[in-house]
PDB file of N, CA and C in Angstrom:
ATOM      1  N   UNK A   1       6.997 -43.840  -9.691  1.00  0.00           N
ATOM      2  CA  UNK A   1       6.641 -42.463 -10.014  1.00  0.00           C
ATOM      3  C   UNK A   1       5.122 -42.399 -10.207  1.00  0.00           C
ATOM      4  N   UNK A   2       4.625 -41.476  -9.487  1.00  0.00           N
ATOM      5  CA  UNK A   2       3.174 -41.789  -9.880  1.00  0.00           C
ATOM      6  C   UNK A   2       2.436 -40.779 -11.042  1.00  0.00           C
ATOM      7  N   UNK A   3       1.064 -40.987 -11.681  1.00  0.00           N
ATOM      8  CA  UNK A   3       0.487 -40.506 -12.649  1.00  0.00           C
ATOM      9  C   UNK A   3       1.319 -38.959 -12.706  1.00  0.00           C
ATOM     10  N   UNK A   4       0.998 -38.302 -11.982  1.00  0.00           N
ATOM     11  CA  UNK A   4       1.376 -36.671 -11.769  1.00  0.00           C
ATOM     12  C   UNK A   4       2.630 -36.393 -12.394  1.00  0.00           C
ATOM     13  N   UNK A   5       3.867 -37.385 -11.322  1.00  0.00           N
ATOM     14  CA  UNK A   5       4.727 -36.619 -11.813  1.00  0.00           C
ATOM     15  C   UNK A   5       5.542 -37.423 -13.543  1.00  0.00           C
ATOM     16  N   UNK A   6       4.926 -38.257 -13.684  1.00  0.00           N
ATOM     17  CA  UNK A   6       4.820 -38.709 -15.765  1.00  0.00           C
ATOM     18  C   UNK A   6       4.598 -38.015 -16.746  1.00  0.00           C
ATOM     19  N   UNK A   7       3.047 -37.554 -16.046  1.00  0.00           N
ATOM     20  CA  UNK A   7       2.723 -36.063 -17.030  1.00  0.00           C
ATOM     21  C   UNK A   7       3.828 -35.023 -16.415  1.00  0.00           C
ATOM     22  N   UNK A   8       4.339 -34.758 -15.669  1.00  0.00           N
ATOM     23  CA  UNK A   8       4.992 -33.699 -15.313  1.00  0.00           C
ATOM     24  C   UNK A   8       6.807 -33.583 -16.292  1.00  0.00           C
ATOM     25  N   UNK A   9       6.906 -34.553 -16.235  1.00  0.00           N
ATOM     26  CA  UNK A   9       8.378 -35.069 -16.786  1.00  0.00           C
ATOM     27  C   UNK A   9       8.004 -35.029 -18.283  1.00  0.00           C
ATOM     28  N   UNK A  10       6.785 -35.693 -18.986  1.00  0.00           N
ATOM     29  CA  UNK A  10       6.310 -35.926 -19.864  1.00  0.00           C
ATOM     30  C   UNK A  10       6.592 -34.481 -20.653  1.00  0.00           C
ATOM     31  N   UNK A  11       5.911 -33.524 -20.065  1.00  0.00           N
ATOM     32  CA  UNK A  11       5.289 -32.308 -20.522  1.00  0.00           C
ATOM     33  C   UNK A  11       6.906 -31.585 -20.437  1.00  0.00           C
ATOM     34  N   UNK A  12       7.529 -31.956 -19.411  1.00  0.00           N
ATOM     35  CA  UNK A  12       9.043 -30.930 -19.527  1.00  0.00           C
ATOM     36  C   UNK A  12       9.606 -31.483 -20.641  1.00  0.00           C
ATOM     37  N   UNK A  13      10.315 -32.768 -20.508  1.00  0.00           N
ATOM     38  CA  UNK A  13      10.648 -33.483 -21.782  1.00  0.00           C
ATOM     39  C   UNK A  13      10.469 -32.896 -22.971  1.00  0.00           C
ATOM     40  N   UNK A  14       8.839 -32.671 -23.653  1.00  0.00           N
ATOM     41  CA  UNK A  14       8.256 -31.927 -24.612  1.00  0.00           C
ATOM     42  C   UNK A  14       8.726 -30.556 -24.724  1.00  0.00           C
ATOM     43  N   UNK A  15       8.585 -29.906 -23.454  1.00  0.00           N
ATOM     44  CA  UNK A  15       8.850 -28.181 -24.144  1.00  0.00           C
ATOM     45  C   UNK A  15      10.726 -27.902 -24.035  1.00  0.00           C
ATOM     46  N   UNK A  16      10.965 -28.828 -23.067  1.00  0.00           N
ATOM     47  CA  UNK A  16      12.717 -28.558 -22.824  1.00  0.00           C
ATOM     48  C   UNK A  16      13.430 -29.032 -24.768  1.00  0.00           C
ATOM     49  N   UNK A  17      12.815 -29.982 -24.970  1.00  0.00           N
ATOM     50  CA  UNK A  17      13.221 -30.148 -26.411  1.00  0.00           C
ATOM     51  C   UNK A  17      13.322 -29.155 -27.306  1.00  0.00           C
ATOM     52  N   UNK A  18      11.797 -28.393 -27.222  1.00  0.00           N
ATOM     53  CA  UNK A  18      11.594 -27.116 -28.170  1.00  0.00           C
ATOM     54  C   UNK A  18      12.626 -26.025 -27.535  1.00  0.00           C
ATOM     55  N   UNK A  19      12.900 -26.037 -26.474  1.00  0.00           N
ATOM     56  CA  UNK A  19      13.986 -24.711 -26.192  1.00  0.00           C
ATOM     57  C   UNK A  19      15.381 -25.358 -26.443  1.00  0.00           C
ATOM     58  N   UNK A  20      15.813 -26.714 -26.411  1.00  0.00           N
ATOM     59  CA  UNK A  20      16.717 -26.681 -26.687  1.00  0.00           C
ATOM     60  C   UNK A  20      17.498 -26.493 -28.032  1.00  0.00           C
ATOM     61  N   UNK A  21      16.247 -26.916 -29.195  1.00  0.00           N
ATOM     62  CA  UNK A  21      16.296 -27.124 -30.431  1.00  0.00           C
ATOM     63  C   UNK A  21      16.738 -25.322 -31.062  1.00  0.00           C
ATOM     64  N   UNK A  22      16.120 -24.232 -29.778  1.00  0.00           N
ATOM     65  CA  UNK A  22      16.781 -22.813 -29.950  1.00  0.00           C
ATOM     66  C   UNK A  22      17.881 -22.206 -29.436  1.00  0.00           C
ATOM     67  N   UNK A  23      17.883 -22.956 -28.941  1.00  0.00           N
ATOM     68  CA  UNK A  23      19.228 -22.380 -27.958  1.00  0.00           C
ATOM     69  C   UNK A  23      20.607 -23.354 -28.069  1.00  0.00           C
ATOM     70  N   UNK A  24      20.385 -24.117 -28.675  1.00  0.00           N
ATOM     71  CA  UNK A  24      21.782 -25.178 -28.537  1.00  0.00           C
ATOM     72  C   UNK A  24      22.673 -24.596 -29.843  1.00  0.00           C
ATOM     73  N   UNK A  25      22.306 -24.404 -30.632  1.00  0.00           N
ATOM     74  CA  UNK A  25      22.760 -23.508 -32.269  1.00  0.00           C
ATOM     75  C   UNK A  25      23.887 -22.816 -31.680  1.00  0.00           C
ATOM     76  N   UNK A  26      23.268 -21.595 -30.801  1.00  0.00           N
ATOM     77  CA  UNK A  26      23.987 -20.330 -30.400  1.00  0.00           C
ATOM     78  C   UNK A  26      25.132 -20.906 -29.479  1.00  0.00           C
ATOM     79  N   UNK A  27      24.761 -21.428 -28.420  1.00  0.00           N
ATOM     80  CA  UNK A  27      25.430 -22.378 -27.042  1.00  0.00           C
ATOM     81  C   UNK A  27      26.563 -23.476 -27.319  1.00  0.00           C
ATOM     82  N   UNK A  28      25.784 -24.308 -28.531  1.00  0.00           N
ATOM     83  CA  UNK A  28      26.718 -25.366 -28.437  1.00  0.00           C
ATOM     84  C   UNK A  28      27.336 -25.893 -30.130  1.00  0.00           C
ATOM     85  N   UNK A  29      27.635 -24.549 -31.053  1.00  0.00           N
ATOM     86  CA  UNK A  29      27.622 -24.714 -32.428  1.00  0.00           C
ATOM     87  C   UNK A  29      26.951 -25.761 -33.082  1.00  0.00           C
ATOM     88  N   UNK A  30      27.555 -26.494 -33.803  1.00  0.00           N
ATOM     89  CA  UNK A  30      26.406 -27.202 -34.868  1.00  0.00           C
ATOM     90  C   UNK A  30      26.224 -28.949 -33.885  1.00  0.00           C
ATOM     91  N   UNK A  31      26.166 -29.299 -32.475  1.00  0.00           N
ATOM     92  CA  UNK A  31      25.949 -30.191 -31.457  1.00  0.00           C
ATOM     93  C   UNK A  31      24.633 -30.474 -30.957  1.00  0.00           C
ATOM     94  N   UNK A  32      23.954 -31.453 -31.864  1.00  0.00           N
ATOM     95  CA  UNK A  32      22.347 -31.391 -31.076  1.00  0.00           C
ATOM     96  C   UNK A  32      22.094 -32.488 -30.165  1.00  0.00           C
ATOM     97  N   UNK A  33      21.288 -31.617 -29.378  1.00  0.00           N
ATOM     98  CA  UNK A  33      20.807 -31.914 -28.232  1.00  0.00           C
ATOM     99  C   UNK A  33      19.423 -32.869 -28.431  1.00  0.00           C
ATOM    100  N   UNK A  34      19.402 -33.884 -27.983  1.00  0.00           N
ATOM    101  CA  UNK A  34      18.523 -34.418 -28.042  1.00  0.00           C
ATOM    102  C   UNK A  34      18.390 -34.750 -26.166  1.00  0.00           C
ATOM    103  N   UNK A  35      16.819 -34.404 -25.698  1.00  0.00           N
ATOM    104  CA  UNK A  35      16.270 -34.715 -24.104  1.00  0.00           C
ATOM    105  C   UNK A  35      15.422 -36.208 -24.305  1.00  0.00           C
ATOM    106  N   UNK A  36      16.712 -37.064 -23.305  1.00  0.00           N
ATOM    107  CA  UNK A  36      16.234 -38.394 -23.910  1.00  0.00           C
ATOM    108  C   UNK A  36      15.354 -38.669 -22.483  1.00  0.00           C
ATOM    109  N   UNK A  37      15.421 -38.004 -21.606  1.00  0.00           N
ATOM    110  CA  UNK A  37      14.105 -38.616 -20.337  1.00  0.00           C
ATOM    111  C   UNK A  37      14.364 -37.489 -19.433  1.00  0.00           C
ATOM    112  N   UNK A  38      13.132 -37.640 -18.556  1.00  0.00           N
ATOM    113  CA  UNK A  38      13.642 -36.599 -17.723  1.00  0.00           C
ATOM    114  C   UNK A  38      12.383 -37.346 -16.393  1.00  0.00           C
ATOM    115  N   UNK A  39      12.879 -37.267 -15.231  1.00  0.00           N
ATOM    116  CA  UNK A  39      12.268 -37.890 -13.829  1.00  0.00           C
ATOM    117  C   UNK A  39      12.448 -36.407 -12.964  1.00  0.00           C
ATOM    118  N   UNK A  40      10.947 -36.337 -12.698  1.00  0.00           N
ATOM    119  CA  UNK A  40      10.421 -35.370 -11.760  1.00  0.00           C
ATOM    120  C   UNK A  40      10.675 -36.274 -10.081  1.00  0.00           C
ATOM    121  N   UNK A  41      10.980 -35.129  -9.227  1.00  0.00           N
ATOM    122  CA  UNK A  41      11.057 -35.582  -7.767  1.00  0.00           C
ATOM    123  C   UNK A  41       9.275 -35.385  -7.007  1.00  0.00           C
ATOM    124  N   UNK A  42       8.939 -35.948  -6.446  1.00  0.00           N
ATOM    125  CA  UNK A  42       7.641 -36.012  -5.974  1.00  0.00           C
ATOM    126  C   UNK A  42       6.717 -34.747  -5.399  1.00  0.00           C
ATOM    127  N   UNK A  43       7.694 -33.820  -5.075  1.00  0.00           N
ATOM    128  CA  UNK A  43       7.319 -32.575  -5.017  1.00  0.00           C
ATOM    129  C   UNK A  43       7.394 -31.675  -6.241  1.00  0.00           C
ATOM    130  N   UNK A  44       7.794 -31.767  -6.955  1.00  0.00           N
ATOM    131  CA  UNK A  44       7.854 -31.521  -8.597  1.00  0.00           C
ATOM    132  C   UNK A  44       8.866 -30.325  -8.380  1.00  0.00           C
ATOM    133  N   UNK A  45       9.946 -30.397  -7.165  1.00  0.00           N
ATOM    134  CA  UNK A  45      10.786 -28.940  -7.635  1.00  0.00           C
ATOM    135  C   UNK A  45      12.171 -29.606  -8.121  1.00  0.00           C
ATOM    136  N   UNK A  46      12.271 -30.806  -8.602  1.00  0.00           N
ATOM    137  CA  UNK A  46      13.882 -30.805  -8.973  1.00  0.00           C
ATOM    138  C   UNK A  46      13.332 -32.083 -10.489  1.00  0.00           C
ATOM    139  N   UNK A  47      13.879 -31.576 -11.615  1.00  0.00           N
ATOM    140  CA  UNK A  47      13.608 -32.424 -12.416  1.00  0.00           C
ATOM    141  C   UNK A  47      14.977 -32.790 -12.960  1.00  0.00           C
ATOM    142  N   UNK A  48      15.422 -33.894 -13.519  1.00  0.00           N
ATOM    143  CA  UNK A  48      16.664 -34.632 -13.606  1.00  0.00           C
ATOM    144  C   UNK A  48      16.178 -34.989 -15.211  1.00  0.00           C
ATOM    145  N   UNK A  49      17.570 -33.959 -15.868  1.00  0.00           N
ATOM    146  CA  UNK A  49      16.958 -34.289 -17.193  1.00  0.00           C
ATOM    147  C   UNK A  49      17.967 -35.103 -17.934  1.00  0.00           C
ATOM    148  N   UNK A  50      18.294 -36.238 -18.745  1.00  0.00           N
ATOM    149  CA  UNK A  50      19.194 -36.940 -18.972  1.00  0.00           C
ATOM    150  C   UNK A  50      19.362 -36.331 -20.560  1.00  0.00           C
ATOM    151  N   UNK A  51      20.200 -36.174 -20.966  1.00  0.00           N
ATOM    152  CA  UNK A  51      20.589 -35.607 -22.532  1.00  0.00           C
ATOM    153  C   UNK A  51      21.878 -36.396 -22.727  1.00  0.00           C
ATOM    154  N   UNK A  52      21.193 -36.118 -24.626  1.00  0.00           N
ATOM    155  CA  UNK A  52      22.443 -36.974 -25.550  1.00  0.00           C
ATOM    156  C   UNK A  52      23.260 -35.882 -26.627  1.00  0.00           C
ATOM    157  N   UNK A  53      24.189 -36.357 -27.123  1.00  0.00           N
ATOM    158  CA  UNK A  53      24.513 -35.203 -27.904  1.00  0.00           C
ATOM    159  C   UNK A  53      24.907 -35.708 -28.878  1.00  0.00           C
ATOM    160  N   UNK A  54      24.565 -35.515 -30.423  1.00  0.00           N
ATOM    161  CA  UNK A  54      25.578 -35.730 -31.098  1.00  0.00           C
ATOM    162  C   UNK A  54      26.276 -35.096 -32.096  1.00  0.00           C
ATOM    163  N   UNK A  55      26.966 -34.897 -32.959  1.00  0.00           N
ATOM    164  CA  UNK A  55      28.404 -34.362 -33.274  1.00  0.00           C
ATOM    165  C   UNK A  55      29.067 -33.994 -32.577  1.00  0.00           C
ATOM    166  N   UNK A  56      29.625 -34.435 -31.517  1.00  0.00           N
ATOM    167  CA  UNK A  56      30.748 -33.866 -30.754  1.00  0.00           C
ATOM    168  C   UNK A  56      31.278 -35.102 -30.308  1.00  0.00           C
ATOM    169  N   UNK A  57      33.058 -35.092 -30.391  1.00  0.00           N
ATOM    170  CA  UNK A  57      33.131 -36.130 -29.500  1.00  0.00           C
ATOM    171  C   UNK A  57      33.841 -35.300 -27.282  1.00  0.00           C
ATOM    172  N   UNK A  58      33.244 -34.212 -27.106  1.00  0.00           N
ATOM    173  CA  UNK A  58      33.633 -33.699 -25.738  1.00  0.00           C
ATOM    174  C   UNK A  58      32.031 -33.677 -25.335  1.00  0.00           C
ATOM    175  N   UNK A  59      31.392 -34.548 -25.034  1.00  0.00           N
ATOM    176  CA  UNK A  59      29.856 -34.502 -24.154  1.00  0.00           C
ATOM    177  C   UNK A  59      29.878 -33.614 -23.040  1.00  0.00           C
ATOM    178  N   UNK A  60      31.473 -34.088 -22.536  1.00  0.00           N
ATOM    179  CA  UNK A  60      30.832 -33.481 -21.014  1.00  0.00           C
ATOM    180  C   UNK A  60      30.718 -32.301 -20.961  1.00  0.00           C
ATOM    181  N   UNK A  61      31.722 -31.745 -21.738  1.00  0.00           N
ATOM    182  CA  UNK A  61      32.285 -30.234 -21.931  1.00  0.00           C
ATOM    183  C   UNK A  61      30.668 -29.847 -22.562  1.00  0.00           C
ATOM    184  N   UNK A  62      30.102 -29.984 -23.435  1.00  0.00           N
ATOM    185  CA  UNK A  62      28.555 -29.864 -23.544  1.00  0.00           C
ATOM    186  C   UNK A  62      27.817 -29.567 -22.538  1.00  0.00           C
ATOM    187  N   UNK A  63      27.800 -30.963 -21.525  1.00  0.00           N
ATOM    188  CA  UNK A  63      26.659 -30.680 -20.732  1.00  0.00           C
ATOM    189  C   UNK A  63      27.178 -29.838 -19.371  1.00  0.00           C
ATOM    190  N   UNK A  64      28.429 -29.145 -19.545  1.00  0.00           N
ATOM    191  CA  UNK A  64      28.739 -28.164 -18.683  1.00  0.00           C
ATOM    192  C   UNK A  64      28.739 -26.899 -18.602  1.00  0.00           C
ATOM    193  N   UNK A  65      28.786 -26.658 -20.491  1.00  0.00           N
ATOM    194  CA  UNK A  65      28.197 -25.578 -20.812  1.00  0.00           C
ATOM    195  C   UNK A  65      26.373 -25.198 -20.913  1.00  0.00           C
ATOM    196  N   UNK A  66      25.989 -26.482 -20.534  1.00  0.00           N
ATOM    197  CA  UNK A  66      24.513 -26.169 -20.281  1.00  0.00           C
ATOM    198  C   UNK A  66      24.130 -26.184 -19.112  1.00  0.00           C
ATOM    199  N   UNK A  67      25.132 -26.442 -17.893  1.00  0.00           N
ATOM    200  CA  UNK A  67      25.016 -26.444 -16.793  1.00  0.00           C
ATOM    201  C   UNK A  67      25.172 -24.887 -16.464  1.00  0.00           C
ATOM    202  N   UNK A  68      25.987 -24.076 -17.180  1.00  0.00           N
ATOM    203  CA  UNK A  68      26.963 -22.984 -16.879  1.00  0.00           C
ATOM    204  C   UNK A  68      25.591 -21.674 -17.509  1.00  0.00           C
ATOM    205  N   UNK A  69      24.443 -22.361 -18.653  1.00  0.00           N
ATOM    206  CA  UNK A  69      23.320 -21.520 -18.978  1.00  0.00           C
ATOM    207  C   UNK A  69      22.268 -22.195 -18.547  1.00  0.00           C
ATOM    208  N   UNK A  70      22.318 -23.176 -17.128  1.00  0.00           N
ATOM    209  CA  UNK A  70      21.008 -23.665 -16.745  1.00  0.00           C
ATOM    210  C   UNK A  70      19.802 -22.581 -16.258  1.00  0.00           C
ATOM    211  N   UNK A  71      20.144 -21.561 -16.064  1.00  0.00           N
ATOM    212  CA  UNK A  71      19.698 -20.261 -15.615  1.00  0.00           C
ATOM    213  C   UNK A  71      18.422 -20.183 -16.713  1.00  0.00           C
ATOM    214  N   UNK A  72      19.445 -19.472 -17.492  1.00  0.00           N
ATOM    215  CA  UNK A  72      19.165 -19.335 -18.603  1.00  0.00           C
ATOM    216  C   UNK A  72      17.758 -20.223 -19.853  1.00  0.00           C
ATOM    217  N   UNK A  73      17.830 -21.018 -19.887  1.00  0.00           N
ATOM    218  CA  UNK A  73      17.310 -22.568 -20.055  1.00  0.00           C
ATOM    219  C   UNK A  73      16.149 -22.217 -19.158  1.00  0.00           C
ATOM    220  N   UNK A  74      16.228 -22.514 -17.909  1.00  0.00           N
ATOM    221  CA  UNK A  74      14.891 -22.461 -17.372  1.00  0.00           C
ATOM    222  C   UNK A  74      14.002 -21.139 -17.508  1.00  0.00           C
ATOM    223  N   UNK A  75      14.786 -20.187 -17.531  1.00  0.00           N
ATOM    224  CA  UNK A  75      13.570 -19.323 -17.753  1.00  0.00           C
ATOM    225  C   UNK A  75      13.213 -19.009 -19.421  1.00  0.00           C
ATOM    226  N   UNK A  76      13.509 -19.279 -20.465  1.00  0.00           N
ATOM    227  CA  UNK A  76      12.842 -19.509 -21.604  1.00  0.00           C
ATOM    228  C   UNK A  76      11.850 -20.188 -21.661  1.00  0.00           C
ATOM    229  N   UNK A  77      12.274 -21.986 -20.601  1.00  0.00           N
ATOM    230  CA  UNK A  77      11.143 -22.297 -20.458  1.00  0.00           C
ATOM    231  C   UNK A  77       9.990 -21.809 -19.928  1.00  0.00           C
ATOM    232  N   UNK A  78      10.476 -21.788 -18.968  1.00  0.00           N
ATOM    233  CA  UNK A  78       9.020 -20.837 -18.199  1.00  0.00           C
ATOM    234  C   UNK A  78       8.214 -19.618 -18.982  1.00  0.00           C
ATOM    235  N   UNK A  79       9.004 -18.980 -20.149  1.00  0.00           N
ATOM    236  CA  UNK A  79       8.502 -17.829 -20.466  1.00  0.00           C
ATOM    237  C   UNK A  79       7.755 -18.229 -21.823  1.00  0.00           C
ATOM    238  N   UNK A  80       7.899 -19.846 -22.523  1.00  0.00           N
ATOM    239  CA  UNK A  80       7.659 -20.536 -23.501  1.00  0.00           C
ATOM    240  C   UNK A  80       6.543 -21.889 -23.044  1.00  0.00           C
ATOM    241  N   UNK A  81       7.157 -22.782 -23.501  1.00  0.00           N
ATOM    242  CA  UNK A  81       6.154 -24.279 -23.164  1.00  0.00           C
ATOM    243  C   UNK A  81       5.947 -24.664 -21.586  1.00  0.00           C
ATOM    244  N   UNK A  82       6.456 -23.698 -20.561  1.00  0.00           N
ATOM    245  CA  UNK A  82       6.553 -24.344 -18.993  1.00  0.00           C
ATOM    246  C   UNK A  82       5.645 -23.007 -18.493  1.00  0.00           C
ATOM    247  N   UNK A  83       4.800 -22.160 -19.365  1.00  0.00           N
ATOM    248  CA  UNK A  83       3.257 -21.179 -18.816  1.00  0.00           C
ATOM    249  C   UNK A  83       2.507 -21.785 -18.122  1.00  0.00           C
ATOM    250  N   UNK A  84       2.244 -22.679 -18.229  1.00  0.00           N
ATOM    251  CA  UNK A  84       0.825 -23.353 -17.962  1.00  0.00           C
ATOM    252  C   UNK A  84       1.390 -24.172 -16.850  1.00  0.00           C
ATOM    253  N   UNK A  85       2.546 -24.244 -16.330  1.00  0.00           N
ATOM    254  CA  UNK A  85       3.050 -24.588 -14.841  1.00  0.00           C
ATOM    255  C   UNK A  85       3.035 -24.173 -13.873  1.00  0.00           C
ATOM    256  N   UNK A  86       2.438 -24.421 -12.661  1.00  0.00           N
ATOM    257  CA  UNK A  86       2.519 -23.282 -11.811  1.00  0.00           C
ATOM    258  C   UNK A  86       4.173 -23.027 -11.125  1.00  0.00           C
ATOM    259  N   UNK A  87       5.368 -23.520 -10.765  1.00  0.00           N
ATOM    260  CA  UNK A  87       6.208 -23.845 -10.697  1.00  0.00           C
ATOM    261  C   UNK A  87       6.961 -24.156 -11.530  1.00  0.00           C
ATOM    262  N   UNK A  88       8.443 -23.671 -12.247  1.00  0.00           N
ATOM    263  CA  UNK A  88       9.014 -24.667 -12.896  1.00  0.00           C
ATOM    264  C   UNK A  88       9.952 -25.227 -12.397  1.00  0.00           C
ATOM    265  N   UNK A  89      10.241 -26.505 -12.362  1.00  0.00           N
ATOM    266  CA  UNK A  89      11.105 -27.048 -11.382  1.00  0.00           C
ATOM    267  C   UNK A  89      12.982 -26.576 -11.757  1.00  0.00           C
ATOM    268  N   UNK A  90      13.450 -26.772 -11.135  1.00  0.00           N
ATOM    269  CA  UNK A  90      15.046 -26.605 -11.217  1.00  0.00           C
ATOM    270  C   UNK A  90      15.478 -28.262 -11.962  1.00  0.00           C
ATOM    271  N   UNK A  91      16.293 -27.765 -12.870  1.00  0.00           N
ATOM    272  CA  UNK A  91      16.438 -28.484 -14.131  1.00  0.00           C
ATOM    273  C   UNK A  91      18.913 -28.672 -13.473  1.00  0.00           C
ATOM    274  N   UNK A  92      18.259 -30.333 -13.489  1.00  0.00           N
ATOM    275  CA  UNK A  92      19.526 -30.677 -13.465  1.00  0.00           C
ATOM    276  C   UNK A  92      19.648 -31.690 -14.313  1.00  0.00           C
ATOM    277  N   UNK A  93      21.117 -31.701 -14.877  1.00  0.00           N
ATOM    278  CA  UNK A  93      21.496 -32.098 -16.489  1.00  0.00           C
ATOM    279  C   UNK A  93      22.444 -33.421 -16.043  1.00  0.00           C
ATOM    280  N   UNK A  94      21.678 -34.178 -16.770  1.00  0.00           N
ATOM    281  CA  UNK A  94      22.996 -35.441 -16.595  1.00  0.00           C
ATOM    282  C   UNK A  94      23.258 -35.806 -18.013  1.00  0.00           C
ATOM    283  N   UNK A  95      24.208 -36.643 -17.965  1.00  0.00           N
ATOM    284  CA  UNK A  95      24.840 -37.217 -19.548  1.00  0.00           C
ATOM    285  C   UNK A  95      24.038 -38.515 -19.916  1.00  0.00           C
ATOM    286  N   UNK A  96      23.615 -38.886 -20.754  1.00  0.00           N
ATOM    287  CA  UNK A  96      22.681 -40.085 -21.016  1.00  0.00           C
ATOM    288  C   UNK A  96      23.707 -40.879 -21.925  1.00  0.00           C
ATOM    289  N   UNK A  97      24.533 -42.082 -21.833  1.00  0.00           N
ATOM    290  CA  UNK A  97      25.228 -42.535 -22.942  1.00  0.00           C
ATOM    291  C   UNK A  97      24.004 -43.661 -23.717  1.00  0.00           C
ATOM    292  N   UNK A  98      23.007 -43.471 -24.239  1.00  0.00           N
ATOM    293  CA  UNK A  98      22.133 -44.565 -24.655  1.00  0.00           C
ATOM    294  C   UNK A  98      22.762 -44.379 -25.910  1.00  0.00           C
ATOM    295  N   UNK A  99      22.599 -43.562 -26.607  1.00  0.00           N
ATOM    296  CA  UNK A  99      23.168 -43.658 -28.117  1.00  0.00           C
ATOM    297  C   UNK A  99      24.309 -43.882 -28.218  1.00  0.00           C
ATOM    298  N   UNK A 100      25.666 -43.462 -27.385  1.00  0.00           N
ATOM    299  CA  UNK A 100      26.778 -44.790 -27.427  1.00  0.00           C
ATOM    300  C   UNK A 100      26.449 -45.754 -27.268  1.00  0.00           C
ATOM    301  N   UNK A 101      26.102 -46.418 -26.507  1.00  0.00           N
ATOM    302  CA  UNK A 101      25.871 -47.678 -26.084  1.00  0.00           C
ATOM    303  C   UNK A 101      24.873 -48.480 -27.998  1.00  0.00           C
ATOM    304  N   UNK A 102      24.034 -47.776 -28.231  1.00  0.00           N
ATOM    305  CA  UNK A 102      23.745 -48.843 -29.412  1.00  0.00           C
ATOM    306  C   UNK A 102      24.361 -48.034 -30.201  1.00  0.00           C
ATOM    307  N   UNK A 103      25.422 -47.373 -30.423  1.00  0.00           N
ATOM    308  CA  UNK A 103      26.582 -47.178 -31.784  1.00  0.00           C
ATOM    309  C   UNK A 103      27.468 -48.207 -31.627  1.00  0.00           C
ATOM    310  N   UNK A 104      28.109 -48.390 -30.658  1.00  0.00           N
ATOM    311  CA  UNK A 104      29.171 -49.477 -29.767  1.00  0.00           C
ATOM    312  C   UNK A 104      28.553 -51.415 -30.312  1.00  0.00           C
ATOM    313  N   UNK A 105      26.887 -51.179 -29.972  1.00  0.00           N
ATOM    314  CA  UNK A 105      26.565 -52.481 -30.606  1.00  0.00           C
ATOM    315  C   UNK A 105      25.814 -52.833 -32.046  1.00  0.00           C
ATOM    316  N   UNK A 106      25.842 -51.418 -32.662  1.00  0.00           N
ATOM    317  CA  UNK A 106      25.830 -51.553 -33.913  1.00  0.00           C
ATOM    318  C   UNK A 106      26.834 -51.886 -34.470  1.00  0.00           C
ATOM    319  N   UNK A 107      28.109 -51.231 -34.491  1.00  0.00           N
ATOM    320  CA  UNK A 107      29.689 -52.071 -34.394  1.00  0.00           C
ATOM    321  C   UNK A 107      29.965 -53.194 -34.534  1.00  0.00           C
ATOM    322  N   UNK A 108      29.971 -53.538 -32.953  1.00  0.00           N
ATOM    323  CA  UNK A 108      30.084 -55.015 -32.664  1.00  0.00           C
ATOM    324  C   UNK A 108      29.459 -55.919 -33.864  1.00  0.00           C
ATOM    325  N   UNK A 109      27.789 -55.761 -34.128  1.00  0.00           N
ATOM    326  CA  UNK A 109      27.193 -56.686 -35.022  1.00  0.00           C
ATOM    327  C   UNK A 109      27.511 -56.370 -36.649  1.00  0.00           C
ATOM    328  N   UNK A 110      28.079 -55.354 -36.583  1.00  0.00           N
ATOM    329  CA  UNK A 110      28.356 -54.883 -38.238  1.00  0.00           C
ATOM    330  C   UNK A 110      29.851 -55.713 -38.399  1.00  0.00           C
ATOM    331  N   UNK A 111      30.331 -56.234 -37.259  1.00  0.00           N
ATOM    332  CA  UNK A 111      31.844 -56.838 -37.348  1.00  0.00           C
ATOM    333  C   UNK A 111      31.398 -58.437 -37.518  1.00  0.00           C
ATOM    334  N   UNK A 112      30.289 -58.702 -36.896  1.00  0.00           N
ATOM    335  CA  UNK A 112      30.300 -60.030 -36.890  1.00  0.00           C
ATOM    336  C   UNK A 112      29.794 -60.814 -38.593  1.00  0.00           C
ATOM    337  N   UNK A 113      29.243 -60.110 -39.030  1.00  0.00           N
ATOM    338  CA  UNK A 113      28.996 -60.336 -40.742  1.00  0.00           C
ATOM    339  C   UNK A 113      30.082 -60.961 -41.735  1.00  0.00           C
TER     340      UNK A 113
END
């Protein structure tokens, strides 16, 4: 990935957080969203944003209802922290299991004691 699109992912990462931190309340009751990375495509129109969730145990059902207000989502951004973009790219949502994955081996090592 080169310099450009780092800051580019960098900077979505940053403001997609602040809109989600408003909009997930209403969207996804008391389920926060945390934007754990996000990889810009080289032309900067498709950004791939990976999210975690927690209190819930239905993720997907989450990130389908943010699929279902991706609309939505992007243009807050744009009308919020994604100004100073000339473009905002189209925002596709994947499931990130990183925070299962070290709950699962916090576990494991809390068993081995």
């Amino acid at each position: 990935m080169s310099i450009r699109q780092e800051r580019v992912a960098r900077e979505i990462q940053r403001g997609l957080a602040r809109v989600m931190d408003q909009m997930a309340p209403r969207l996804l009751d008391d389920v926060m969203v945390t934007v754990i990375d996000v990889d810009v495509t080289a032309d900067l129109g498709v950004a791939k944003v990976y999210l975690g969730f927690l209190n819930t145990s239905d993720k997907q059902k989450c990130l389908e209802i943010l699929d279902f207000h991706n609309k939505e989502i992007r243009k807050n951004f744009a009308s919020g922290p994604g100004k100073s973009m000339k473009k905002v790219p189209e925002f596709r949502f994947f499931l990130d299991d990183t925070i299962d994955n070290i709950e699962r081996i916090d576990k494991l090592l809390r068993n081995l004691k």
